[in-house]
Protein backbone atom coordinates (compact mmCIF):
# COMPACT_ATOMS: atom_id res chain seq x y z
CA UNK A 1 11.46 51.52 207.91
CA UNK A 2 10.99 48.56 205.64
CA UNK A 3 11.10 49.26 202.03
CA UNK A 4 7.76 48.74 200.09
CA UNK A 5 7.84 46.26 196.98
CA UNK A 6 7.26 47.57 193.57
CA UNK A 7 3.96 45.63 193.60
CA UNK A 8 2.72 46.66 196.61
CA UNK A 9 3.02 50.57 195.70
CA UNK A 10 1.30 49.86 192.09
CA UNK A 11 -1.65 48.61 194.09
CA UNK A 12 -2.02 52.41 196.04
CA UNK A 13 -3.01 55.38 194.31
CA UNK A 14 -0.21 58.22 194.90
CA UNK A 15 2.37 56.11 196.47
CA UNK A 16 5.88 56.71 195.82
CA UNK A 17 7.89 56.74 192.79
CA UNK A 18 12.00 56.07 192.57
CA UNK A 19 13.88 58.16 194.35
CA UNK A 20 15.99 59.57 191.63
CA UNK A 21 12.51 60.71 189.75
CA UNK A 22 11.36 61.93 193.03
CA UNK A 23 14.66 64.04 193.33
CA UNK A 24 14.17 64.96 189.71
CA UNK A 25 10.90 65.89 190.37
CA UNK A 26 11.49 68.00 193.40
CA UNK A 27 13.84 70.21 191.23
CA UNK A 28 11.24 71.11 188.97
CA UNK A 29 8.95 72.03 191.44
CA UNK A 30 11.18 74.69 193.14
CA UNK A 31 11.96 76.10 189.94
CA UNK A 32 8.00 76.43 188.69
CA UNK A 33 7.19 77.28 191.95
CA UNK A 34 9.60 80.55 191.48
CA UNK A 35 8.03 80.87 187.77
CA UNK A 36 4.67 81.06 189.78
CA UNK A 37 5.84 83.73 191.86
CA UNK A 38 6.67 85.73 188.79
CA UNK A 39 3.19 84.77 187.17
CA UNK A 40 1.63 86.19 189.45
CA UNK A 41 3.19 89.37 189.54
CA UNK A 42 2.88 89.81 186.27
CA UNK A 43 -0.92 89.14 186.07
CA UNK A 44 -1.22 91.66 189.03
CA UNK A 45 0.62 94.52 187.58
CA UNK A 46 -1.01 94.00 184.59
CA UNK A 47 -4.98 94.02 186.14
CA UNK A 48 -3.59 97.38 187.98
CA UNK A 49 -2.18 99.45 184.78
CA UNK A 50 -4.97 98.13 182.33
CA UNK A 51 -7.86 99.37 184.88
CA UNK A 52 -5.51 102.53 186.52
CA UNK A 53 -5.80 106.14 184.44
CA UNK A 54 -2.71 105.06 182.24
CA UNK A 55 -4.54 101.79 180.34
CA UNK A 56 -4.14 103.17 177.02
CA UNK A 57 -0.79 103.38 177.29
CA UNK A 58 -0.40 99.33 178.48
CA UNK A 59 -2.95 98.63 175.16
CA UNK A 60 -0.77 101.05 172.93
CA UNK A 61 2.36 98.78 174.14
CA UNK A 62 0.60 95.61 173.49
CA UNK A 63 -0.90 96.44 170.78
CA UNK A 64 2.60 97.76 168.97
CA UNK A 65 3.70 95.89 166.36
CA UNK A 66 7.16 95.07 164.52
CA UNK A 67 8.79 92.55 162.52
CA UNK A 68 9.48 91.40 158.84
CA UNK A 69 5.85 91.72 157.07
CA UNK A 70 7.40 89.47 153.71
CA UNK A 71 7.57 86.86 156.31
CA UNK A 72 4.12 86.87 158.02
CA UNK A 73 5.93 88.06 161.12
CA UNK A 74 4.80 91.90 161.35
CA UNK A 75 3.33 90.79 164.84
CA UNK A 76 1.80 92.81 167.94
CA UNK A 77 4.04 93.03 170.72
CA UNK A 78 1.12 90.72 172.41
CA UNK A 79 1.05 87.97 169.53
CA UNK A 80 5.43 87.94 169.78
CA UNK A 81 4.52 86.97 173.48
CA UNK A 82 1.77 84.49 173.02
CA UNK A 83 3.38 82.83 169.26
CA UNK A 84 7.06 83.56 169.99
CA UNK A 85 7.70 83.53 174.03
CA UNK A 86 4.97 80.51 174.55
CA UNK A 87 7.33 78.27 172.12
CA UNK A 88 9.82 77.89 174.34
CA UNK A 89 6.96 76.92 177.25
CA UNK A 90 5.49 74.15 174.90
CA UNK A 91 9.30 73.52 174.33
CA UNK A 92 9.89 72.51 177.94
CA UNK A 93 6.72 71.12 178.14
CA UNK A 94 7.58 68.64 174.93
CA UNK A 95 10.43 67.73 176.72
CA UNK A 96 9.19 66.99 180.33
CA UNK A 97 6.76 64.83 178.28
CA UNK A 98 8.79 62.36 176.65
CA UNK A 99 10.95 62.51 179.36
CA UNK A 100 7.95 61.73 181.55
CA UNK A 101 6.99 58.65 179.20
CA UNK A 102 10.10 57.56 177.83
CA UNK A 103 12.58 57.33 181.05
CA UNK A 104 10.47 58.39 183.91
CA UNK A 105 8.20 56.50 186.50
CA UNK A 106 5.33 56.82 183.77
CA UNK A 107 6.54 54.46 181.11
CA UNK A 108 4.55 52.33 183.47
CA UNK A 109 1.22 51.89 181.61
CA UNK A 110 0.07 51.35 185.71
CA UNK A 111 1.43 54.65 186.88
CA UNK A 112 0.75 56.45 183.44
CA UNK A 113 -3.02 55.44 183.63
CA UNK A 114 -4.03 57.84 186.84
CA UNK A 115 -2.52 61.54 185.78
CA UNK A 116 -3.73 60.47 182.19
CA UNK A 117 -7.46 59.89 183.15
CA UNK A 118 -6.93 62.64 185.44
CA UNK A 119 -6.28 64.83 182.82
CA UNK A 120 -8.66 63.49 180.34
CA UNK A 121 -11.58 63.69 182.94
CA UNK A 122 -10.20 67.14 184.52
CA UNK A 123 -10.46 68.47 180.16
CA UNK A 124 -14.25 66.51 179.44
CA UNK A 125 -15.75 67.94 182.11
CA UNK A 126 -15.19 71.39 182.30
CA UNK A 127 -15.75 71.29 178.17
CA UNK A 128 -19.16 69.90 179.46
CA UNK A 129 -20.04 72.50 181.91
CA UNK A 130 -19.03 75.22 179.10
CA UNK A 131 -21.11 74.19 176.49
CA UNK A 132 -24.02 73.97 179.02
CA UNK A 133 -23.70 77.34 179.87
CA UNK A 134 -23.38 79.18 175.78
CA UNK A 135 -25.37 76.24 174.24
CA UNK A 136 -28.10 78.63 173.30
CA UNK A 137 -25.79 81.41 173.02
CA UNK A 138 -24.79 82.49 169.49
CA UNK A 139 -20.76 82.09 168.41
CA UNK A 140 -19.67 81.35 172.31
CA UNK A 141 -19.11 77.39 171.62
CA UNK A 142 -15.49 77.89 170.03
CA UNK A 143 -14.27 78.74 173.32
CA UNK A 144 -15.04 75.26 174.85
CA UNK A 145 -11.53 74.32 175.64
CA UNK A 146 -10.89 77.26 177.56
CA UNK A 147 -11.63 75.86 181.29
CA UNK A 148 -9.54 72.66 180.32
CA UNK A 149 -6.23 73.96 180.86
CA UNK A 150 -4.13 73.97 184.32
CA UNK A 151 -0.95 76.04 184.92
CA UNK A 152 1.55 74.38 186.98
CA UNK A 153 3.42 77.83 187.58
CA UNK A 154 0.46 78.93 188.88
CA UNK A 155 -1.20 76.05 191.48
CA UNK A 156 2.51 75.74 192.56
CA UNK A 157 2.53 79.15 193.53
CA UNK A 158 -0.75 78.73 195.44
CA UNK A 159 1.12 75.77 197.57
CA UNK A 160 4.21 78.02 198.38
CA UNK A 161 1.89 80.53 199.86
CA UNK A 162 -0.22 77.37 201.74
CA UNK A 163 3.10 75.79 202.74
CA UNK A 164 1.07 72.79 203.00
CA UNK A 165 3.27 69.55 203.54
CA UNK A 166 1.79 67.84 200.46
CA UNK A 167 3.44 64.26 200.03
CA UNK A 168 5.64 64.48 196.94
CA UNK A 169 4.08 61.54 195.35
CA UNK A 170 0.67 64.23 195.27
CA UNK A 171 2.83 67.23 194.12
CA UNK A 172 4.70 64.83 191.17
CA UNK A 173 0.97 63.88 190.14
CA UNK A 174 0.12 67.03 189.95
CA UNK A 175 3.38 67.83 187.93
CA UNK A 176 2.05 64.89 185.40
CA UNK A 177 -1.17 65.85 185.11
CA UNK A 178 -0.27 69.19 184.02
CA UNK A 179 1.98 67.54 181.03
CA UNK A 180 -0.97 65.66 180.00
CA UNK A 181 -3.36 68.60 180.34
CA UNK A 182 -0.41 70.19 177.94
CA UNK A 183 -0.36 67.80 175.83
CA UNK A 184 -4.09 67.61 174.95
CA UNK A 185 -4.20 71.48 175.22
CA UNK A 186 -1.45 71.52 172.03
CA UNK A 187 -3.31 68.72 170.35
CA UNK A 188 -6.29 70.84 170.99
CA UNK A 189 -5.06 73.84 169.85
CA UNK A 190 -3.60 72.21 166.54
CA UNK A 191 -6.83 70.37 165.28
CA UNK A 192 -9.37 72.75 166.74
CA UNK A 193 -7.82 76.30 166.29
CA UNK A 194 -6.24 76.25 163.00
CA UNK A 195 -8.38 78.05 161.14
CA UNK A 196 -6.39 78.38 157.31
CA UNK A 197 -3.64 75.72 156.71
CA UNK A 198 -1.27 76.70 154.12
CA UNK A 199 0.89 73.32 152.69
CA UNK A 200 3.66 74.90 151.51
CA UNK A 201 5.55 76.35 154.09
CA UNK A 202 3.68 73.71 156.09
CA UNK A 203 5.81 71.14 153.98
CA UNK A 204 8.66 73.35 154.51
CA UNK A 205 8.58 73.31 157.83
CA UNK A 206 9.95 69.58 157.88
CA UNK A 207 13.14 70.46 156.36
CA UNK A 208 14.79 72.63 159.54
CA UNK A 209 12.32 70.14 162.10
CA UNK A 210 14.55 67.02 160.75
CA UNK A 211 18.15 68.64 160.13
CA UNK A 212 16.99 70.12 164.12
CA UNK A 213 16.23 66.24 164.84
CA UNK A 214 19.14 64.77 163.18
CA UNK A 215 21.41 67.22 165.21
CA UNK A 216 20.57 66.33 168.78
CA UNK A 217 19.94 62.63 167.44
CA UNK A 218 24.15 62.88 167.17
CA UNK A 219 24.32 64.89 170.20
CA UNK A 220 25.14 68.42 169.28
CA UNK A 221 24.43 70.82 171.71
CA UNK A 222 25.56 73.84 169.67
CA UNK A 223 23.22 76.85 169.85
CA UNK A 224 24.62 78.29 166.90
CA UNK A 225 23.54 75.60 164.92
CA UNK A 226 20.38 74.92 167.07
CA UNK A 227 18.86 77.53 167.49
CA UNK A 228 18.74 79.16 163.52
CA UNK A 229 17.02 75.94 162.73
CA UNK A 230 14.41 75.81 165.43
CA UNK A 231 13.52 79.70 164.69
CA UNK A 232 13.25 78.87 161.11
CA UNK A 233 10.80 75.91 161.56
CA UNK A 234 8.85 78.18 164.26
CA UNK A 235 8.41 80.73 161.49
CA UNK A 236 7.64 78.12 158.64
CA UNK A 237 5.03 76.90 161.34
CA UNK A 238 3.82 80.30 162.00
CA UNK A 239 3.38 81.05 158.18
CA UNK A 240 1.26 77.94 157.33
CA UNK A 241 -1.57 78.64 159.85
CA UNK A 242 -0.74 76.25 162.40
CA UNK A 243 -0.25 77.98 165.91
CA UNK A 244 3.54 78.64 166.02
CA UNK A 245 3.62 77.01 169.65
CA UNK A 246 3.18 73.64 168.04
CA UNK A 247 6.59 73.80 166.49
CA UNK A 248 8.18 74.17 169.99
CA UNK A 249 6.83 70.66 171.11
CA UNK A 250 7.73 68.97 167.48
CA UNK A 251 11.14 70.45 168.19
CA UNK A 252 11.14 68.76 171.84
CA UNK A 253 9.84 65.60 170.42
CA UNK A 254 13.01 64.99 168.62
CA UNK A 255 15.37 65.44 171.10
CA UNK A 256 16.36 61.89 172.65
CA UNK A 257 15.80 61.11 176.26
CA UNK A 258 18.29 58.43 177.36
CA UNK A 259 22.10 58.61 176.69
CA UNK A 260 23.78 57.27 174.13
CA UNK A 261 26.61 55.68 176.75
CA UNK A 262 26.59 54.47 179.87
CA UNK A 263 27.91 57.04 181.97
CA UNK A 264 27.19 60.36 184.43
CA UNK A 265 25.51 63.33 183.83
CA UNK A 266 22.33 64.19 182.22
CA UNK A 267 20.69 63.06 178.95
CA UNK A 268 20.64 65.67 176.16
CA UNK A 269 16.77 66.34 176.99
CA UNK A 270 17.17 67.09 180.64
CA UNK A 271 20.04 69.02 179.37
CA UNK A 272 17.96 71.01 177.31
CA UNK A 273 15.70 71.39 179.91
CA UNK A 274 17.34 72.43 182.94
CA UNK A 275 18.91 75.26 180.51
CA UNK A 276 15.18 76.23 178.73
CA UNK A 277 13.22 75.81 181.79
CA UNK A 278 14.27 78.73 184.15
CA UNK A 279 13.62 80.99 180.65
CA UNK A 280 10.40 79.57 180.33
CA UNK A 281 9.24 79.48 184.02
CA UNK A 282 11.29 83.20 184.66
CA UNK A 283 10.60 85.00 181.57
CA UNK A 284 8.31 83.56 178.69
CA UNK A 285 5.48 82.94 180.63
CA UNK A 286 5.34 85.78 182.76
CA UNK A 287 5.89 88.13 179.87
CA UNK A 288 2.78 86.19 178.09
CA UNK A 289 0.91 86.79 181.53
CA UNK A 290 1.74 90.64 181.79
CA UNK A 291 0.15 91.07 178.18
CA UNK A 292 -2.39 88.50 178.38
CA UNK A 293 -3.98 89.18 181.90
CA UNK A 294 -4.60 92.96 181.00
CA UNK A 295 -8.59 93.19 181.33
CA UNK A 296 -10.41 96.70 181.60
CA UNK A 297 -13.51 95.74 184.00
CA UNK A 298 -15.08 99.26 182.41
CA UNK A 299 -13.81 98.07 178.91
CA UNK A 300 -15.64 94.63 178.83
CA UNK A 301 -19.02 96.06 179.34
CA UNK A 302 -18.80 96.87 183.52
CA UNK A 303 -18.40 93.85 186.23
CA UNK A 304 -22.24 93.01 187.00
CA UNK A 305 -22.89 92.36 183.13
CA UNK A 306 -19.31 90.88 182.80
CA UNK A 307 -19.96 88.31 185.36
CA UNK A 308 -23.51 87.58 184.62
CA UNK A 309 -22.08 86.64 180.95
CA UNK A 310 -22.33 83.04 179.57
CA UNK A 311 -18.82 82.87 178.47
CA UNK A 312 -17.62 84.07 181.80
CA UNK A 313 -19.58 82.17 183.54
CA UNK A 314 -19.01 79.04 181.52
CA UNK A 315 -15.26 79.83 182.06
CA UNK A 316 -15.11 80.46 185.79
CA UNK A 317 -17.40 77.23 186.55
CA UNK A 318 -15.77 75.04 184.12
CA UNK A 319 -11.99 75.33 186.39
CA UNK A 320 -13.67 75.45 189.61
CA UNK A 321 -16.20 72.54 189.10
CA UNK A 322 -15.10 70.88 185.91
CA UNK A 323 -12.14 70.39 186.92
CA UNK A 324 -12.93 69.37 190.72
CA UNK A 325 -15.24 67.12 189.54
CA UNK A 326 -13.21 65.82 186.01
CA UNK A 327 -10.10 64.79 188.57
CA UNK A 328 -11.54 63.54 191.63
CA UNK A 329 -14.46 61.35 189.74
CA UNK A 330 -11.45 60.04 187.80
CA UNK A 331 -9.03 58.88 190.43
CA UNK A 332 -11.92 57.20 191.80
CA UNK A 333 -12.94 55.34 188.71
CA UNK A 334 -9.41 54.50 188.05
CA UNK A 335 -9.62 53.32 192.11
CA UNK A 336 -12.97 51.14 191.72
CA UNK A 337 -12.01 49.49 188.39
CA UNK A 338 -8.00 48.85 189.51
CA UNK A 339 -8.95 47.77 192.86
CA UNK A 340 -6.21 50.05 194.17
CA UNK A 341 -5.80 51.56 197.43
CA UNK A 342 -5.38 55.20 198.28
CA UNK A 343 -1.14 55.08 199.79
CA UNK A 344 -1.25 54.91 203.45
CA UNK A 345 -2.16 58.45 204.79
CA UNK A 346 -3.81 60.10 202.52
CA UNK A 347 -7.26 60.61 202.29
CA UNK A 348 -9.74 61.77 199.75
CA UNK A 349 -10.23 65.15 201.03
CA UNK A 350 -6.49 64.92 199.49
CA UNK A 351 -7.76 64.27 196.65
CA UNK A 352 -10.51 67.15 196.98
CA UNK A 353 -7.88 69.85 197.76
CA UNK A 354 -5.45 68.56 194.65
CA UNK A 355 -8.34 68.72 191.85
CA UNK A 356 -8.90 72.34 193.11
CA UNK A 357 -6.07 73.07 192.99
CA UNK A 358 -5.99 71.99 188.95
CA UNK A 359 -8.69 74.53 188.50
CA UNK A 360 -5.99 77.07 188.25
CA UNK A 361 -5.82 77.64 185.14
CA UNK A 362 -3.99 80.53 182.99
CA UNK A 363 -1.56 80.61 180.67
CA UNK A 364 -2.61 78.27 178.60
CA UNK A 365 -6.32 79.26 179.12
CA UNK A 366 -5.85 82.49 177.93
CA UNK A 367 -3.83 81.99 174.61
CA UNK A 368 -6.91 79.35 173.80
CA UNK A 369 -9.50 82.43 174.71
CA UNK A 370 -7.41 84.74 172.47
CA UNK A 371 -7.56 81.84 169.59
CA UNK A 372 -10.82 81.36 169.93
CA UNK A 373 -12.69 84.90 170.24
CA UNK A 374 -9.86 87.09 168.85
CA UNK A 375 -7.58 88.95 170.92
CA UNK A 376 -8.73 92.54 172.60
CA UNK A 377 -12.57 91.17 171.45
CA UNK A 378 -15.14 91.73 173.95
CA UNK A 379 -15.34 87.81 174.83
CA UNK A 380 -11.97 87.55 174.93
CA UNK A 381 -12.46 90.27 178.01
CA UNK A 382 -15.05 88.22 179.12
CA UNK A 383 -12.69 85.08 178.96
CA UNK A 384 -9.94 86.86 181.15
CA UNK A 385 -12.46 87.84 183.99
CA UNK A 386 -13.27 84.27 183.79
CA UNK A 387 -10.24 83.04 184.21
CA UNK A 388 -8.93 85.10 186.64
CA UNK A 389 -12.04 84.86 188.93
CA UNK A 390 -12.15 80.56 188.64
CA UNK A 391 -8.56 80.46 189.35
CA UNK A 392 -9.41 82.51 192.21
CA UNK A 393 -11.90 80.74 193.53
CA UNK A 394 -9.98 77.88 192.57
CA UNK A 395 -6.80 78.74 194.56
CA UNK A 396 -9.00 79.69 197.68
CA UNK A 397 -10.64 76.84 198.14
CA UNK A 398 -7.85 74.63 197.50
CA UNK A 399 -6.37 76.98 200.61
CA UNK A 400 -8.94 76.07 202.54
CA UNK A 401 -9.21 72.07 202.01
CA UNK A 402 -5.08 72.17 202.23
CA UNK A 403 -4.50 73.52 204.93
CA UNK A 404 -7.31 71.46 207.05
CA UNK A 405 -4.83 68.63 206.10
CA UNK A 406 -1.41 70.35 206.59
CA UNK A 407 -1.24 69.61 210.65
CA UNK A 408 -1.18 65.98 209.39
CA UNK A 409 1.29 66.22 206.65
CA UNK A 410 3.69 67.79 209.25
CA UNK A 411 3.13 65.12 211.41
CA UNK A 412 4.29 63.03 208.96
CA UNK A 413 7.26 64.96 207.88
CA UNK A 414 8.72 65.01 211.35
CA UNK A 415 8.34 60.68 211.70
CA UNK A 416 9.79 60.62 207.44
CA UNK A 417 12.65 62.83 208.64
CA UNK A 418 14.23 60.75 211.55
CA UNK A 419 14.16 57.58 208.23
CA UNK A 420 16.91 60.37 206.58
CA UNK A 421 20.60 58.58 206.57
CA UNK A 422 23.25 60.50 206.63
CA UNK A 423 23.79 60.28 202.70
CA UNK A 424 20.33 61.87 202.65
CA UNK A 425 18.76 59.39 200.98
CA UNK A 426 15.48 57.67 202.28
CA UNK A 427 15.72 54.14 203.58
CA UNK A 428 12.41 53.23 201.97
CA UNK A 429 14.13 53.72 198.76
CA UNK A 430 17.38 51.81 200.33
CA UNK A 431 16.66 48.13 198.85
CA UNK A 432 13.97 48.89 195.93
CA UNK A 433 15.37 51.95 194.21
CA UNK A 434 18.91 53.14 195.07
CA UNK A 435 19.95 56.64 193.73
CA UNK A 436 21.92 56.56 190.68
């Protein structure tokens, strides 16, 4: 197999990246994928004990609180999960970022400029199709951003139970696209949802956020002096009104991305990351989902009237449409207007089955419901029903439009495998990108 030029894969949509980011990539992946597992076990467990006989006990446990008042930090069990345990997921998330954009296949403007109008179109239009739906409906509108948001844990999930053989150049797009979607979600959630700002300890908060910075800018990887610093510029965050998870990606943002010497080994922020990651993926999120996903049909007002709801509506048809529509009409306008070509075997029904797929949203769906409705409020029920029934809907039809394609992609994986040299590396990555 000849190897393709560098120009010739800018020119297709989804064609391959190096193989050491593809590796890279593939590693992250299996571990989410695991995270995703655990997701949705969590949300499960937690549908069945909030809606069995014994849901007052599963509030009464979420609803417990502890922690130094004289500190703003006499939290709910449920706010330690979504302020304190979500850090370290916008942590990660930080870090896959500049990773993404500083060392990665994306500090190509070309490559960068699909997942990002991806994401941009895959948040704009579900907004949209939310505001349509609680225009004329009275204090609903704050929850706009709530469809916007897709959860790699949990569409990854969804593809280990399709097995479909999805190229990895689709599966590292969708990867990206959920940064970006990050990304906006924390900018979102920082401009939009900060309802009091408090300077001081805002102002505060720079002093642990640089000493942090100036640390891992020399290379220290010492949790004892680490970590103190990043909890006390998490709490300074906390205290000034700012959503606490914010601090976890200003924290990320200062650890470098390329070592300081040539050499082996990975850079301090894949460090950081392989160690941070399997907590996030394995415990922060899931514990977030157990509390979060909670939802007492009878609670929220009964399922007919719950469904029939603007907000829940708005919710549910803002992932499955908005984002359908969001990331398929904007691979194809970044396809018209680039001239590029779709890489060689993939169709748009591809396409199709990978923007529903980004309609599965959660984690980050739900803290945004809970910021903008107030947590345990009755829209913030409504919110959870509608996230759990467009992710759904999401996942199954994503199912469906996969798997119609997976007889091809093994077809493909079978001619792709007898390319495999015995060092294990491709040969269309032989000539133009040799593993480092």
């Amino acid at each position: 197999m000849s190897a393709p030029s560098g120009n010739t894969d800018r020119q297709r949509l989804f064609g391959r990246g190096s193989w050491p980011e593809v590796r890279r990539i593939g590693d992250i992946l299996r571990t989410e994928t695991v995270g995703g597992a655990l997701l949705l076990g969590a949300a499960v467990l937690a549908l069945a004990w909030s809606n069995s006989p014994w849901g007052d006990t599963y509030r009464d446990i979420g609803n417990a609180g502890f922690g130094p008042a004289a500190l703003h930090l006499d939290l709910t069990v449920g706010q330690w999960s979504a302020d304190g345990l979500l850090a370290i997921f916008f942590f990660v998330a930080g870090l896959e970022l500049k990773r993404e954009f500083v060392a990665g296949d994306l500090r190509d403007p070309r490559r960068a400029a699909l997942p990002v109008a991806a994401a941009i179109g895959g948040m704009a239009v579900p907004a949209l199709i939310y505001v349509a739906f609680n225009a004329r409906t009275h204090g609903t509108l704050g929850g706009w951003a709530i469809p916007t948001a897709t959860d790699i844990a949990f569409a990854l999930a969804v593809l280990g139970v399709i097995s479909t053989h999805l190229p990895a150049a689709m599966r590292t797009f969708l990867l990206t696209l959920a940064v970006v979607d990050d990304l906006i979600a924390i900018l979102i959630i920082a401009i939009f949802y900060t309802t009091s700002l408090d300077l001081v300890p805002l102002g505060l908060a720079v002093v642990p956020l640089a000493l942090f910075g100036l640390l891992v800018q020399r290379r220290v990887r010492s949790w004892w002096l680490l970590l103190p610093l990043a909890a006390l510029t998490w709490a300074l965050v906390h205290a000034s009104g700012v959503h606490a998870t914010v601090a976890g990606v200003l924290l990320a943002f200062t650890v470098p991305v390329l070592r300081r010497a040539e050499g082996t080994g990975p850079g301090l922020a894949e460090h950081f990351e392989h160690r941070f990651r399997p907590l996030s993926a394995g415990v922060a999120v899931p514990i977030f989902a157990f509390f979060a996903a909670g939802v007492s049909v009878a609670g929220a007002g009964g399922l007919g009237a719950t469904v029939t709801d603007s907000v829940t509506l708005g919710v549910a048809v803002g992932l499955v449409a908005g984002k359908t529509i969001g990331v398929s009409g904007a691979t194809w306008l970044v396809q018209r207007f680039t001239r590029a070509r779709l890489a060689e075997g993939l169709s748009w029904w591809d396409v199709l089955g990978l923007a529903l797929l980004a309609g599965v949203g959660f984690t980050v769906s739900l803290l945004i419901g809970e910021l903008a409705f107030g947590p345990g409020s009755e829209r913030d029920e409504h919110t959870k029903i509608g996230v759990l029934l467009g992710s759904l809907a999401a996942a199954l039809l994503a199912t469906v439009v996969l798997r119609a394609r997976n007889r091809h992609y093994q077809n493909l994986c079978e001619v792709e495998e007898r390319d495999i040299d015995a060092d294990g590396v491709p040969d269309a990555y032989q000539v133009s990108d040799p593993p480092r």
